[in-house]
C-alpha atoms as a PDB file:
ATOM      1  CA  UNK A   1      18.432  30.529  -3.008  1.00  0.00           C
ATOM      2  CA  UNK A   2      15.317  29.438  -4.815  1.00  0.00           C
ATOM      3  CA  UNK A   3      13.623  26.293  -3.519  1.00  0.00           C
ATOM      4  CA  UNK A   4      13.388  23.283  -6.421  1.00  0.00           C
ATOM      5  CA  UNK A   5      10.077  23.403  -8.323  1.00  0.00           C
ATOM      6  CA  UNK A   6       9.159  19.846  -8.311  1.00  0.00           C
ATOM      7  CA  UNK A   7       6.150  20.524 -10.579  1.00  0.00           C
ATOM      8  CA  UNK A   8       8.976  21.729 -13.358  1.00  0.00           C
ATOM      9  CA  UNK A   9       9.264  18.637 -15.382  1.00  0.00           C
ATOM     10  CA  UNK A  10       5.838  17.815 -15.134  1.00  0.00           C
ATOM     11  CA  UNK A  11       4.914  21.286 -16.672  1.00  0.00           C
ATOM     12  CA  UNK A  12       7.553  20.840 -19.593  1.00  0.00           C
ATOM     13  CA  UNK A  13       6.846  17.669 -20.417  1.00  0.00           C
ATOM     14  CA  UNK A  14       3.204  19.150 -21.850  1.00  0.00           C
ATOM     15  CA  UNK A  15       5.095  21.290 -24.176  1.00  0.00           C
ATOM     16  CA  UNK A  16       3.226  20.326 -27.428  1.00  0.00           C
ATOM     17  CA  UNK A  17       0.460  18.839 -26.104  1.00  0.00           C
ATOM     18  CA  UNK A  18      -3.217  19.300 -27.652  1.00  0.00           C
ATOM     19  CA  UNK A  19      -6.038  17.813 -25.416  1.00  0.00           C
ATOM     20  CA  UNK A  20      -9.436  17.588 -26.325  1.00  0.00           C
ATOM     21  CA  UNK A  21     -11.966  18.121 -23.607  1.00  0.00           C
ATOM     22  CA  UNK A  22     -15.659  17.776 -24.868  1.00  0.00           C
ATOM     23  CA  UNK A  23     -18.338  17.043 -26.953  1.00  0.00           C
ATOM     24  CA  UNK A  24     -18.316  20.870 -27.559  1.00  0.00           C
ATOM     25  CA  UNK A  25     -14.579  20.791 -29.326  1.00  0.00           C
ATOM     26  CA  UNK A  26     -13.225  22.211 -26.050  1.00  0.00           C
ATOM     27  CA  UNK A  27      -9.415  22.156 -26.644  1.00  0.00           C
ATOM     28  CA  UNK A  28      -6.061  23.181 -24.338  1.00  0.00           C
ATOM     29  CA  UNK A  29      -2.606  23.821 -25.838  1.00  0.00           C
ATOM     30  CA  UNK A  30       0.531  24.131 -24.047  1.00  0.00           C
ATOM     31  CA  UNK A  31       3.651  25.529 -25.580  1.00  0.00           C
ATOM     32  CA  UNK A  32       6.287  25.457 -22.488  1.00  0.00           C
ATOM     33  CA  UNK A  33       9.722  26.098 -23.316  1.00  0.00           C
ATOM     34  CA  UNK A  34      12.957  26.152 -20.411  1.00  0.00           C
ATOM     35  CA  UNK A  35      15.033  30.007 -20.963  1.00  0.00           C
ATOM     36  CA  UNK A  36      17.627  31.421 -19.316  1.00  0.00           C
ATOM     37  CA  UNK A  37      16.297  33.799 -16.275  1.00  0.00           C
ATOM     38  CA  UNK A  38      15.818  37.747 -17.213  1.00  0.00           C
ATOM     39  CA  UNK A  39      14.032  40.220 -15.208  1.00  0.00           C
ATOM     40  CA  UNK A  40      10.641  39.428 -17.120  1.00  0.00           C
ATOM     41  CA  UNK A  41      11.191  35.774 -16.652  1.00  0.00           C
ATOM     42  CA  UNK A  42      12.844  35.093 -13.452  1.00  0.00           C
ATOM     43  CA  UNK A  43      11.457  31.699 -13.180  1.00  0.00           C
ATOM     44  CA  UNK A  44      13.289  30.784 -16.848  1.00  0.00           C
ATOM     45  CA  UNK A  45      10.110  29.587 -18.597  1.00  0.00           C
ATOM     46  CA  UNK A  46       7.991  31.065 -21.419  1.00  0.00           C
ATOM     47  CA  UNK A  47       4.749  29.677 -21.674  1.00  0.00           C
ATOM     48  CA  UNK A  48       1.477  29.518 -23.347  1.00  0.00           C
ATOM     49  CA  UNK A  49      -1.373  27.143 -21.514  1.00  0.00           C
ATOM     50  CA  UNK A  50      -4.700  28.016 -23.538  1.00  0.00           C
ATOM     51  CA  UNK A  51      -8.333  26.925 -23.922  1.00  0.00           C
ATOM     52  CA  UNK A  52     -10.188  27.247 -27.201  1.00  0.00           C
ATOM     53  CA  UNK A  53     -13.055  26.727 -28.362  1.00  0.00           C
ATOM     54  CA  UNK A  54     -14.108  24.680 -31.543  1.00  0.00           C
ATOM     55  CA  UNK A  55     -13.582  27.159 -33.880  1.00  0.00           C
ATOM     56  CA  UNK A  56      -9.998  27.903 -32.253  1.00  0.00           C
ATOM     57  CA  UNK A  57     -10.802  30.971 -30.565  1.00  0.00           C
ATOM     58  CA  UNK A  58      -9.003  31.776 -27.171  1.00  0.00           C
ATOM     59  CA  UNK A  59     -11.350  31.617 -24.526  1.00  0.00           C
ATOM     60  CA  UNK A  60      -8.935  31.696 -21.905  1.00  0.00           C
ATOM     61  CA  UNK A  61      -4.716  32.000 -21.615  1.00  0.00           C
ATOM     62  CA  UNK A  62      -2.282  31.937 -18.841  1.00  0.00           C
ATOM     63  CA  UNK A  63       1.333  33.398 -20.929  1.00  0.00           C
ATOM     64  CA  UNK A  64       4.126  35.376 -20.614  1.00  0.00           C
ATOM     65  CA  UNK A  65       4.932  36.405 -23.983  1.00  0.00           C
ATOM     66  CA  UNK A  66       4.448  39.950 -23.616  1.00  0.00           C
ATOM     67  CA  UNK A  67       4.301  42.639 -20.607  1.00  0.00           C
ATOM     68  CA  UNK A  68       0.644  44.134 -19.548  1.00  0.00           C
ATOM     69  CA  UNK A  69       0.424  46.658 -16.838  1.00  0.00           C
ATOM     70  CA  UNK A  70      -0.303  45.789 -13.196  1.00  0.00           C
ATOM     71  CA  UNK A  71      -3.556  47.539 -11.986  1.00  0.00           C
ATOM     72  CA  UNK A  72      -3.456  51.141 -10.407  1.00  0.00           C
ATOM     73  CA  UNK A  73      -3.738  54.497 -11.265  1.00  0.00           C
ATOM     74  CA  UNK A  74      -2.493  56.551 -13.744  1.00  0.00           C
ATOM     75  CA  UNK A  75      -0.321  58.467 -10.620  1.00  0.00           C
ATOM     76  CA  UNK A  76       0.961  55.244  -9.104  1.00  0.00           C
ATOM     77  CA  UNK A  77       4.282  54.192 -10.970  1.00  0.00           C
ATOM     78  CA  UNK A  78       4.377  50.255 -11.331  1.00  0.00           C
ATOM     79  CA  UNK A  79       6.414  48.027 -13.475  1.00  0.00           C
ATOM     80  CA  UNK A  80       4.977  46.072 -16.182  1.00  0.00           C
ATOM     81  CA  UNK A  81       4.609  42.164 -15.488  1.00  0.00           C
ATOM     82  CA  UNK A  82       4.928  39.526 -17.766  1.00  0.00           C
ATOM     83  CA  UNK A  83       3.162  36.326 -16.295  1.00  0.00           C
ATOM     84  CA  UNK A  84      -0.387  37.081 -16.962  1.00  0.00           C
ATOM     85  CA  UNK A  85      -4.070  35.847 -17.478  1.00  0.00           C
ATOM     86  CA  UNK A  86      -6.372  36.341 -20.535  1.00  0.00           C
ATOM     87  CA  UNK A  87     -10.182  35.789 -20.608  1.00  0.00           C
ATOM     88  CA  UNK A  88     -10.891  35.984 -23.982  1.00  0.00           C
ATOM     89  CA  UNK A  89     -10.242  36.621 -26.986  1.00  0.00           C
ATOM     90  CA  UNK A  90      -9.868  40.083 -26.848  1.00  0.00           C
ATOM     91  CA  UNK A  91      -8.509  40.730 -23.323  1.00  0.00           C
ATOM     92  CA  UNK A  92      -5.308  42.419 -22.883  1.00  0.00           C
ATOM     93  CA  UNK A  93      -4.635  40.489 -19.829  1.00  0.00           C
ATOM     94  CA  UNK A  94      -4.378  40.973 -16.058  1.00  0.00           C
ATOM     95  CA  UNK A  95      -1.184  40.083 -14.105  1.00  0.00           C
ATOM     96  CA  UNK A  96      -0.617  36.738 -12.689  1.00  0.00           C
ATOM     97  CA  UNK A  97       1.172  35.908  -9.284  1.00  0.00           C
ATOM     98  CA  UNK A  98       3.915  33.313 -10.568  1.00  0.00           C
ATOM     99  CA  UNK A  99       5.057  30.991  -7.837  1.00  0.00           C
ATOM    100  CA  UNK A 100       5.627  27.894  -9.033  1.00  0.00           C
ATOM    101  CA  UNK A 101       5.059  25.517 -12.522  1.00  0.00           C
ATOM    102  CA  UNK A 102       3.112  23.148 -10.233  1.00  0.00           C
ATOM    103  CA  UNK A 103       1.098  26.350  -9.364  1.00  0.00           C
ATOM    104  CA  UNK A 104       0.604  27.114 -12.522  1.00  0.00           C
ATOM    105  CA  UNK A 105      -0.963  24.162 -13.901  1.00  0.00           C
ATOM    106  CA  UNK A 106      -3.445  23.953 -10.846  1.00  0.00           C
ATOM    107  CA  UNK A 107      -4.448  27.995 -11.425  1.00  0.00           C
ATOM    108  CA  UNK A 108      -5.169  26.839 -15.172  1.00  0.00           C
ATOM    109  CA  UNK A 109      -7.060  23.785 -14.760  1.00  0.00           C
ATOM    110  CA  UNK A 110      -9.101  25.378 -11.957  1.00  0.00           C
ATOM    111  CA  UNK A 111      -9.829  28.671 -14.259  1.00  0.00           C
ATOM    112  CA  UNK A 112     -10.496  26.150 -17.164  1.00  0.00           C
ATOM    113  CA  UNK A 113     -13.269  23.968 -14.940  1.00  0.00           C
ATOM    114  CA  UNK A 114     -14.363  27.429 -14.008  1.00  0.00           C
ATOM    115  CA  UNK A 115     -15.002  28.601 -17.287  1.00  0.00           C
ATOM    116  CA  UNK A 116     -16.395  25.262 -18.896  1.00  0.00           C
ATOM    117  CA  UNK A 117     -18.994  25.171 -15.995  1.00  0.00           C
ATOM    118  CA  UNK A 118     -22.799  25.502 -16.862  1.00  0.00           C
ATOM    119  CA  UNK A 119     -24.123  28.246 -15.045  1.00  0.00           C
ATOM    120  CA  UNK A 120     -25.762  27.403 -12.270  1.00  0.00           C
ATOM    121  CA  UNK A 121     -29.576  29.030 -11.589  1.00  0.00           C
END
């Protein structure tokens, strides 16, 4: 039996929400919707948590809308996952460990703050 994400409604209830970070135009969307449990989404949520930047490009997005392959070689069989990680625009995303929607919302804001930090010298 599957213990009770208490981070659920929390998580849902930023379905729709825009947010505005900076001076810079920063901006996160989340599109969270509640679906009925398949193999490629066992925890019965598709979602989209994204940060942009002024001009609307993705700079960074934690989804499940499509498969990507898990890393490996080309001789090691593994099955595609569907809860992944994009950095940028143009990345075809990495696999990400789904555990929880609490989880998920910590592993986004901490990759957001990680990404909107000034370099340090």
């Amino acid at each position: 039996m599957r213990k009770p994400d208490h981070g659920l409604e929390a998580l849902l209830d930023l379905d729709g929400q825009t947010v505005v970070l900076d001076e810079q135009g920063h901006v996160v969307r989340f599109s969270v919707k509640q679906v009925k449990p398949t193999g490629h989404r066992p925890h019965g949520l598709s979602y989209s948590l994204t940060l942009h930047d002024r001009t609307g490009r993705r700079l960074l997005g934690f989804d499940n809308a499509h498969s990507v392959e898990r890393p490996g070689g080309r001789f090691v069989a593994q099955p595609r996952v569907y809860d992944h990680v994009h950095r940028g625009a143009q990345d075809a995303g990495r696999p990400y460990e789904f555990s929880s929607a609490g989880q998920l919302v910590v592993d986004f804001w901490a990759a957001v703050d990680r990404m909107l930090k000034p370099n340090e010298e």
